[in-house]
Protein backbone atom coordinates (compact mmCIF):
# COMPACT_ATOMS: atom_id res chain seq x y z
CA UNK A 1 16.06 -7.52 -5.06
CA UNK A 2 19.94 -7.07 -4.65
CA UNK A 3 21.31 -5.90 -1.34
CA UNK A 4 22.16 -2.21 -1.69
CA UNK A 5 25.97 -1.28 -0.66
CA UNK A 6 26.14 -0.34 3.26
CA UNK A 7 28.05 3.21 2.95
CA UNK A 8 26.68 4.59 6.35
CA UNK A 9 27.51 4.17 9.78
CA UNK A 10 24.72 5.19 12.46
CA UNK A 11 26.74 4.84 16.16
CA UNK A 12 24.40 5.24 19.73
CA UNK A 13 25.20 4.81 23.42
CA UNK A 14 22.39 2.74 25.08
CA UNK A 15 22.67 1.18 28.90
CA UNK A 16 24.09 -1.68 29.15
CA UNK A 17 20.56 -3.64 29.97
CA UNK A 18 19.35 -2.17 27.42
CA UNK A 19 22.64 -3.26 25.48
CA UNK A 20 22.34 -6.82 26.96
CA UNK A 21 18.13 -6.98 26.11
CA UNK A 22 18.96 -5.90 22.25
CA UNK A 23 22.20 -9.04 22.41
CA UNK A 24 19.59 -11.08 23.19
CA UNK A 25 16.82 -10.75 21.04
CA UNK A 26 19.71 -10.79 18.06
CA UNK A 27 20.46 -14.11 19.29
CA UNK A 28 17.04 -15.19 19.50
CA UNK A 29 16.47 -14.25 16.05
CA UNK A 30 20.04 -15.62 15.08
CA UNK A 31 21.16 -12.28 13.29
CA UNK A 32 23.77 -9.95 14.48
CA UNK A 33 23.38 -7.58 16.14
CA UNK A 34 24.05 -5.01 13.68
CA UNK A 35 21.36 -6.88 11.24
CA UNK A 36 18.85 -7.09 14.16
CA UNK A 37 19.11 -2.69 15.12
CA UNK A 38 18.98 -1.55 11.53
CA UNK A 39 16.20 -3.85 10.69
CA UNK A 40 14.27 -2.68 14.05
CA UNK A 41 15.12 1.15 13.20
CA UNK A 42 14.24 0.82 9.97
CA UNK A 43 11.19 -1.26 10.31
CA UNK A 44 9.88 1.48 13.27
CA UNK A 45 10.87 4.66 10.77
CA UNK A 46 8.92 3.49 8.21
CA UNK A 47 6.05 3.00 10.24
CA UNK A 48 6.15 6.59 12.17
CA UNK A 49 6.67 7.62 7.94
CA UNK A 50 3.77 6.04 7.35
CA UNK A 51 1.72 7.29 10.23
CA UNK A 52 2.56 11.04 9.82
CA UNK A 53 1.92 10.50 6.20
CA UNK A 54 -1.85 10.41 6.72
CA UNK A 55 -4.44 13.07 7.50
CA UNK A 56 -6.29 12.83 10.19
CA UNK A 57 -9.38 14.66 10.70
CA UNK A 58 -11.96 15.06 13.47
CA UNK A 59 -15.24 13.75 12.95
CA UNK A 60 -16.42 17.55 12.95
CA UNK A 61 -13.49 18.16 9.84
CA UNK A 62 -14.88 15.00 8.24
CA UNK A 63 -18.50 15.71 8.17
CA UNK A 64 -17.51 18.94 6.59
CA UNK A 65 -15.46 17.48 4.05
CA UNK A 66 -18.23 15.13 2.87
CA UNK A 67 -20.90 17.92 2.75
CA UNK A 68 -18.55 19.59 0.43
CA UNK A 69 -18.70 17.20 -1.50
CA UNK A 70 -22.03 16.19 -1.53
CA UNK A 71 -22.90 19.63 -2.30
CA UNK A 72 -20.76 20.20 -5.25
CA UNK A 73 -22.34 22.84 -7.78
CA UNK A 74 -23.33 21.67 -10.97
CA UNK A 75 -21.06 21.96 -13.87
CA UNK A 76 -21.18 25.44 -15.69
CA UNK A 77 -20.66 26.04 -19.27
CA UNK A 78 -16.95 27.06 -18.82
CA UNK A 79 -16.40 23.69 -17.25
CA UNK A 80 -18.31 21.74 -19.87
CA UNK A 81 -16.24 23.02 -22.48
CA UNK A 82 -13.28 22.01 -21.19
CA UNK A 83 -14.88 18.28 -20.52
CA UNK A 84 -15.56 18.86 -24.17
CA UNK A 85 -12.37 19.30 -25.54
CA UNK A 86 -10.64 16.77 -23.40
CA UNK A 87 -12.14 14.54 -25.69
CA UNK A 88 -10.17 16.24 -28.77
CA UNK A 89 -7.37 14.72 -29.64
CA UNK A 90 -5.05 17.72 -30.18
CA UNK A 91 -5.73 19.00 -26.86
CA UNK A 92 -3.51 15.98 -25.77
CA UNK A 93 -0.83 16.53 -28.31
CA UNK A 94 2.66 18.32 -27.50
CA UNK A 95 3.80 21.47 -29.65
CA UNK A 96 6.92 19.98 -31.79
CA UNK A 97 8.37 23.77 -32.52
């Protein structure tokens, strides 16, 4: 995968221990430091993406869920119909007006 173009410039004022702990881990991982922050910052705001991407129920919220399901009604004759033609091949074909 080809590097994309770096266009942006993200700027931050830190401590300087904090400064001096983030030099170091760079050089422990023999990047720059530049190359060691983005990666970090990107690496964590994909992960809190991630994370606040889900849904998250209670166990209350999920038992209620699964009963709805479980408890589906069975298929009327409105909805069988519409299984039924599904299966026709012009219901799957656009309108070339």
């Amino acid at each position: 995968m080809p590097a994309l173009a770096k266009k942006e410039r993200l700027e931050l004022r830190l401590s300087a221990d904090s400064k001096a702990s983030i030099e170091t881990a760079a050089s422990l991982r023999r990047v720059t430091v530049s190359q060691f922050v983005a990666e970090s910052a990107i690496e964590r705001a994909e992960t809190v993406i991630q994370e606040n991407g889900r849904i998250k129920l209670t166990e209350e919220s999920w038992n209620k869920v699964m009963h709805a399901i479980d408890s589906m009604p069975a298929p009327n004759e409105r909805f069988q119909r519409a299984v039924e033609r599904m299966d026709e091949e012009s219901t799957w074909k656009w309108n070339d007006n």
